[in-house]
N, C-alpha and C. Protein backbone atom coordinates (compact mmCIF):
# COMPACT_ATOMS: atom_id res chain seq x y z
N UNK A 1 20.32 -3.43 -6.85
CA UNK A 1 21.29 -4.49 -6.89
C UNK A 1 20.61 -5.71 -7.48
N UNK A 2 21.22 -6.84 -8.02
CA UNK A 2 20.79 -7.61 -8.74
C UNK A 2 21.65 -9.07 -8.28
N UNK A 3 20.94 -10.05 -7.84
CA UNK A 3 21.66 -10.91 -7.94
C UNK A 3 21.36 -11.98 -9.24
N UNK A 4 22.12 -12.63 -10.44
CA UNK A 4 21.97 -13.09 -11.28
C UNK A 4 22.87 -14.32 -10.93
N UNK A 5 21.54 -15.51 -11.02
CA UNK A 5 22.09 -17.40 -10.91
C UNK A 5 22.32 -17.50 -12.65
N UNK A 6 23.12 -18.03 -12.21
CA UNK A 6 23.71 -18.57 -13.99
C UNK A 6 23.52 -20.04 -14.06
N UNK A 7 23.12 -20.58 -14.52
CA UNK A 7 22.74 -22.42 -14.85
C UNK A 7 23.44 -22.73 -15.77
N UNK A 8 24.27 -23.71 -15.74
CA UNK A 8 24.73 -24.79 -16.72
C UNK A 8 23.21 -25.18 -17.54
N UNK A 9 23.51 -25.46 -19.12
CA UNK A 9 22.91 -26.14 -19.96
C UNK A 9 23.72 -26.80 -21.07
N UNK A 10 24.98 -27.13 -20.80
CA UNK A 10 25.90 -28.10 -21.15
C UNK A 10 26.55 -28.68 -20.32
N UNK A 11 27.36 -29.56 -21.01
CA UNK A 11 28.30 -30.59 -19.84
C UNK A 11 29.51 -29.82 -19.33
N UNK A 12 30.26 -30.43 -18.05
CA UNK A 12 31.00 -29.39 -17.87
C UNK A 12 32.17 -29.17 -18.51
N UNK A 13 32.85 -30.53 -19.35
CA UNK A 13 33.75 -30.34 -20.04
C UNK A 13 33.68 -29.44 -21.46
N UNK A 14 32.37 -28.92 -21.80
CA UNK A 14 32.23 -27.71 -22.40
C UNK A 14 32.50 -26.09 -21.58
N UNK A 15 31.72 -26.10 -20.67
CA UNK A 15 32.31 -25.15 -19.65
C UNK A 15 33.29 -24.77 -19.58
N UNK A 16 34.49 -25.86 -18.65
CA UNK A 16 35.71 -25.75 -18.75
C UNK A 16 36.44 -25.20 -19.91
N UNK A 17 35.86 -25.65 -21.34
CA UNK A 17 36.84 -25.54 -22.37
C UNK A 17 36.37 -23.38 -22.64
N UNK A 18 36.00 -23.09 -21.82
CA UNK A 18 35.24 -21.27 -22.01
C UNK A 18 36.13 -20.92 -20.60
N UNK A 19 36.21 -21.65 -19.81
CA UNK A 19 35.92 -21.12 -18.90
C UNK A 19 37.24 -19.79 -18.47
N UNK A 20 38.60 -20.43 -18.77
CA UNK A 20 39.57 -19.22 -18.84
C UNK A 20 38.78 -17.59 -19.62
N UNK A 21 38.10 -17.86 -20.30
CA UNK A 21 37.40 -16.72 -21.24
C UNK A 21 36.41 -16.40 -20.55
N UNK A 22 35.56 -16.47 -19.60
CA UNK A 22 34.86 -16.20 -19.29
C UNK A 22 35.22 -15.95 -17.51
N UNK A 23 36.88 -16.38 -17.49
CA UNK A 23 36.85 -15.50 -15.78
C UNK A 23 37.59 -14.06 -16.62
N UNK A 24 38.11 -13.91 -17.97
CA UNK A 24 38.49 -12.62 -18.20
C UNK A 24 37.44 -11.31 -18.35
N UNK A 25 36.10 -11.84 -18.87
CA UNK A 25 35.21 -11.46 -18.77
C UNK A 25 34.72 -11.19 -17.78
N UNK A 26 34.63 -12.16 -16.90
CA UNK A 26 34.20 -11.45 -14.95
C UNK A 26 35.32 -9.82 -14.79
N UNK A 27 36.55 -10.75 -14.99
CA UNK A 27 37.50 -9.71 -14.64
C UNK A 27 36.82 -8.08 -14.79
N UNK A 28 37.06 -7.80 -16.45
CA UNK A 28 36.76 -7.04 -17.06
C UNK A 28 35.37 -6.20 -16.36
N UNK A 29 34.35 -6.88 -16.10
CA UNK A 29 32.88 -6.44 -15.36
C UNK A 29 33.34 -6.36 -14.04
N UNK A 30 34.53 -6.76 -12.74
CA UNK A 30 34.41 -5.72 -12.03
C UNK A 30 35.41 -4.58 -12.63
N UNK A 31 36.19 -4.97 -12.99
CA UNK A 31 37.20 -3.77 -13.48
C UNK A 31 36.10 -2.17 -13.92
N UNK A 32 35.10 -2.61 -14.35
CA UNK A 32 34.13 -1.70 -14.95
C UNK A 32 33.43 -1.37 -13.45
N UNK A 33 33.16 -2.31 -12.68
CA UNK A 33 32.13 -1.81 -11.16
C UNK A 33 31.33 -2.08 -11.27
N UNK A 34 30.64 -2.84 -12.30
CA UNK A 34 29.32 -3.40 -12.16
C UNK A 34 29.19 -5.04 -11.58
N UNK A 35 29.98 -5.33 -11.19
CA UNK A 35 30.05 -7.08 -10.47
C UNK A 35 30.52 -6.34 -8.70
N UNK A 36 29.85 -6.62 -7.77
CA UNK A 36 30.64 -6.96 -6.80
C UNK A 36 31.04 -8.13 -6.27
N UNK A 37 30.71 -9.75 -6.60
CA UNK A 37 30.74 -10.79 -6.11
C UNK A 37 30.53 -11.36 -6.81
N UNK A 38 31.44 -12.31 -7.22
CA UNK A 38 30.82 -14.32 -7.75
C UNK A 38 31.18 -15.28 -7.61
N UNK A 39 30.77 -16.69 -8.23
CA UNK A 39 31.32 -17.56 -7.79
C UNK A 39 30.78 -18.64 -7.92
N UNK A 40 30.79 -20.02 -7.97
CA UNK A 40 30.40 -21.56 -8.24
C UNK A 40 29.32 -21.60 -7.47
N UNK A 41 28.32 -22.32 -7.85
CA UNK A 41 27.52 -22.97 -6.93
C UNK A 41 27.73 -24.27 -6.55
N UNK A 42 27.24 -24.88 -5.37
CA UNK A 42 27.77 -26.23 -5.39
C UNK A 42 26.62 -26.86 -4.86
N UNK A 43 26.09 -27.64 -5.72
CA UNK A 43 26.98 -28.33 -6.36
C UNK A 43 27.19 -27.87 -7.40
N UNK A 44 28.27 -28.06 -8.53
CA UNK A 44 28.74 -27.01 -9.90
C UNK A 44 28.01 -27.30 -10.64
N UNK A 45 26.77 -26.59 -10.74
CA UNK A 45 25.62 -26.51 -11.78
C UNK A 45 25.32 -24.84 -12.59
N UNK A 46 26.49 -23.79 -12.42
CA UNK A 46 26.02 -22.89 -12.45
C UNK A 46 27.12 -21.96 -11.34
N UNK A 47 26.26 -20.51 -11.63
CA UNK A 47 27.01 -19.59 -10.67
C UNK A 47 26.35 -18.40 -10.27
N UNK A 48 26.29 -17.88 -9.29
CA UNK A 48 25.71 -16.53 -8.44
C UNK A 48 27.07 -15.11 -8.82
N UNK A 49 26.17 -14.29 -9.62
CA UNK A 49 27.01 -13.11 -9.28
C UNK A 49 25.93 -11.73 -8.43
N UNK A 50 26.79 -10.98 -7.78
CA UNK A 50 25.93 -10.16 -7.32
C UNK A 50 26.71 -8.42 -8.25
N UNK A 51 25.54 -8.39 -8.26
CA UNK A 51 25.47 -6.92 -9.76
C UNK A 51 24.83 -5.70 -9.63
N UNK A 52 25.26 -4.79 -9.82
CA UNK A 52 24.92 -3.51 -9.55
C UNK A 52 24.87 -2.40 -10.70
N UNK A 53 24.07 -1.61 -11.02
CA UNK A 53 23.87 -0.32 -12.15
C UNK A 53 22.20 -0.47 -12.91
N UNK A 54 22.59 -0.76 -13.46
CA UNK A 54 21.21 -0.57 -14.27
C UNK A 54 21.16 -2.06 -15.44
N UNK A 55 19.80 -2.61 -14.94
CA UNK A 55 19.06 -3.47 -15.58
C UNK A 55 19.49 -4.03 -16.83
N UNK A 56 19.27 -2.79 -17.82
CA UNK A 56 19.65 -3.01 -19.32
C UNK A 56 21.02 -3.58 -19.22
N UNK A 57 21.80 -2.83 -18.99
CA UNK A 57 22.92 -2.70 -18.96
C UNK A 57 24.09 -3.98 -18.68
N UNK A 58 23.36 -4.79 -17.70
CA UNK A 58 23.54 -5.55 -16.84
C UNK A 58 23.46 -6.68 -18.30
N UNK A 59 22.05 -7.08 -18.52
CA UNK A 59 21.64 -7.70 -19.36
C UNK A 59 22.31 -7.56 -20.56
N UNK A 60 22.67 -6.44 -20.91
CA UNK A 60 23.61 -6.41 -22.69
C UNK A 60 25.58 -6.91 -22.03
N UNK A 61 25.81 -6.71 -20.78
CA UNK A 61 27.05 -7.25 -20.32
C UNK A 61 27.08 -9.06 -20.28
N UNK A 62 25.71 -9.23 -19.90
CA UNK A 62 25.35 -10.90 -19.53
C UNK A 62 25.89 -11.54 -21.11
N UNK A 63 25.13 -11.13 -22.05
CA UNK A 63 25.03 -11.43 -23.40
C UNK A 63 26.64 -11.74 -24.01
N UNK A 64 27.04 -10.53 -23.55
CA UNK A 64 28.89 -11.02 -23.60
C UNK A 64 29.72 -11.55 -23.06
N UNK A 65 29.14 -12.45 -22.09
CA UNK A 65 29.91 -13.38 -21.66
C UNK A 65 30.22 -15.14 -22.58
N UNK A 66 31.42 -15.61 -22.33
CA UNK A 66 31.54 -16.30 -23.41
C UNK A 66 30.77 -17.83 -23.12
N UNK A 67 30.44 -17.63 -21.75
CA UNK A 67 29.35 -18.98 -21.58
C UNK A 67 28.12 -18.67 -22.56
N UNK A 68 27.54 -17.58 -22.20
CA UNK A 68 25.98 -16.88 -23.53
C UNK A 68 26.73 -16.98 -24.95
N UNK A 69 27.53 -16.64 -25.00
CA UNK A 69 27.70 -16.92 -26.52
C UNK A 69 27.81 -17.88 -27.10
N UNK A 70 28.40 -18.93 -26.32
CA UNK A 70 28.33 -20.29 -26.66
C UNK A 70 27.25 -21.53 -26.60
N UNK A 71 26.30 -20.44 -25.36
CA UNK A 71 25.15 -21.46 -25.38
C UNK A 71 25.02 -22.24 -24.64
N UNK A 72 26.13 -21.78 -23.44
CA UNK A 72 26.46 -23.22 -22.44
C UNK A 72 25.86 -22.20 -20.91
N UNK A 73 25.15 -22.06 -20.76
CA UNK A 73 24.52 -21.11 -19.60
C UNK A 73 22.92 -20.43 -19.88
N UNK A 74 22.34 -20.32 -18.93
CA UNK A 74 21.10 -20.05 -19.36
C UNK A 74 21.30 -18.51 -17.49
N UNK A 75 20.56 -17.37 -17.90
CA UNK A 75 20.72 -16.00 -16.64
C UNK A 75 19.49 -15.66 -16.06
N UNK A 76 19.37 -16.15 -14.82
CA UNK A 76 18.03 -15.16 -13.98
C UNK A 76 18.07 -14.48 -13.02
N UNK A 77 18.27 -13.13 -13.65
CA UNK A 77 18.19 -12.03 -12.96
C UNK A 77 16.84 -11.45 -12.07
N UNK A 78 17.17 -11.49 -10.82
CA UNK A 78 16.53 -11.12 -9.10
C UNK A 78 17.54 -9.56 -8.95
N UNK A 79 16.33 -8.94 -9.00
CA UNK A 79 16.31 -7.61 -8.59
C UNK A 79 15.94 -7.25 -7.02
N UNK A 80 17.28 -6.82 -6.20
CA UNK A 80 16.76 -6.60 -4.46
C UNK A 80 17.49 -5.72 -4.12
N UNK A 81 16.83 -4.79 -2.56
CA UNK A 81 17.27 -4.00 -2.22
C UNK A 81 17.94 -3.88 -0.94
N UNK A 82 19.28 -4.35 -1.33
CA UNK A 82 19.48 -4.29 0.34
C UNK A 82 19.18 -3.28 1.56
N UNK A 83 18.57 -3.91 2.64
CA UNK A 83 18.50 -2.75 3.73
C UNK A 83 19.64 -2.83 4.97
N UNK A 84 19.35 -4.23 5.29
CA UNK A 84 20.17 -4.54 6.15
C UNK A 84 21.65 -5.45 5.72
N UNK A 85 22.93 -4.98 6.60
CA UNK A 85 23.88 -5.91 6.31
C UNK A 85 24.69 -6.25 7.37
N UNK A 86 25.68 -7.12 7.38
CA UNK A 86 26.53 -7.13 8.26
C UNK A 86 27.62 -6.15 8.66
N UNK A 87 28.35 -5.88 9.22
CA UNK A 87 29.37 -4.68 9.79
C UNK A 87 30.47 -4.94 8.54
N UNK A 88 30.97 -3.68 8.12
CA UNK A 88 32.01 -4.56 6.84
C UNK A 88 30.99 -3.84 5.32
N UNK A 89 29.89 -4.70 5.38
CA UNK A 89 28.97 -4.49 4.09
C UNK A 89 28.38 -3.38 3.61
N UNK A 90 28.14 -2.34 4.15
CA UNK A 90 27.47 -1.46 4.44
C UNK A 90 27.46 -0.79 3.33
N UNK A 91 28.44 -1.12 1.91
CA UNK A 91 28.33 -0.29 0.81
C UNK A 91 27.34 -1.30 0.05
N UNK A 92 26.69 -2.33 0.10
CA UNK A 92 26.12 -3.14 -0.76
C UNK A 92 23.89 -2.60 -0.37
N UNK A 93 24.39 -1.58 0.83
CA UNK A 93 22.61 -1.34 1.25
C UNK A 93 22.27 -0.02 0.46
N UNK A 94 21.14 -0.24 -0.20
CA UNK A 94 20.42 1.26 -0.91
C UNK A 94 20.36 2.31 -0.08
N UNK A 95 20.85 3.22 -0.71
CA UNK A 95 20.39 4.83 -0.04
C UNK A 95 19.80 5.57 -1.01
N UNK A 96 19.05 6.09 -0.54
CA UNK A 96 17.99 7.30 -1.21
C UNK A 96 19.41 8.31 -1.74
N UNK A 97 18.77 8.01 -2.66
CA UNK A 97 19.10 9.14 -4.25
C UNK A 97 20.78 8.78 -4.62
N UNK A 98 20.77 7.45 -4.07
CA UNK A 98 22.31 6.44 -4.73
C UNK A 98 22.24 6.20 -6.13
């Protein structure tokens, strides 16, 4: 699992002007199953998604988002394994040979 912080490196009224395009793009990445979670940070500097499949993969999806294409976001991807979770979560913890 992967959690990836996304950083603003423009203003936000650049943001905004992507930003309808880039929740179709979230859309689209869970529609596919590789996003389970995202969302603003706050203060709004950026955003946390939590991500799942494979590395590359992850990384050539990042690239198509329309914040990266525009240049208005900078991605650091944290690679972890969940063990433990709360009651509810239990599909987000690694199992041997998942």
């Amino acid at each position: 699992m992967y959690i990836v912080s996304l950083s603003y490196i423009a203003p936000l009224e650049e943001i905004d002007a992507q930003l309808e395009q880039h929740v179709l793009w979230l859309k689209q990445c869970y529609a596919d199953g590789l996003f389970l979670a995202s969302g603003r940070k706050e203060p709004r500097t950026g955003g946390i998604i939590l991500a799942r499949g494979e590395r590359h993969a992850l990384q050539l999806r990042l690239a198509q988002d329309p914040f990266a294409q525009a240049g208005l976001a900078r991605y650091d991807i944290t690679e972890f394994h969940p063990s433990m979770t709360v009651a509810g979560l239990e599909i987000l913890q690694d199992r041997p040979n998942a």
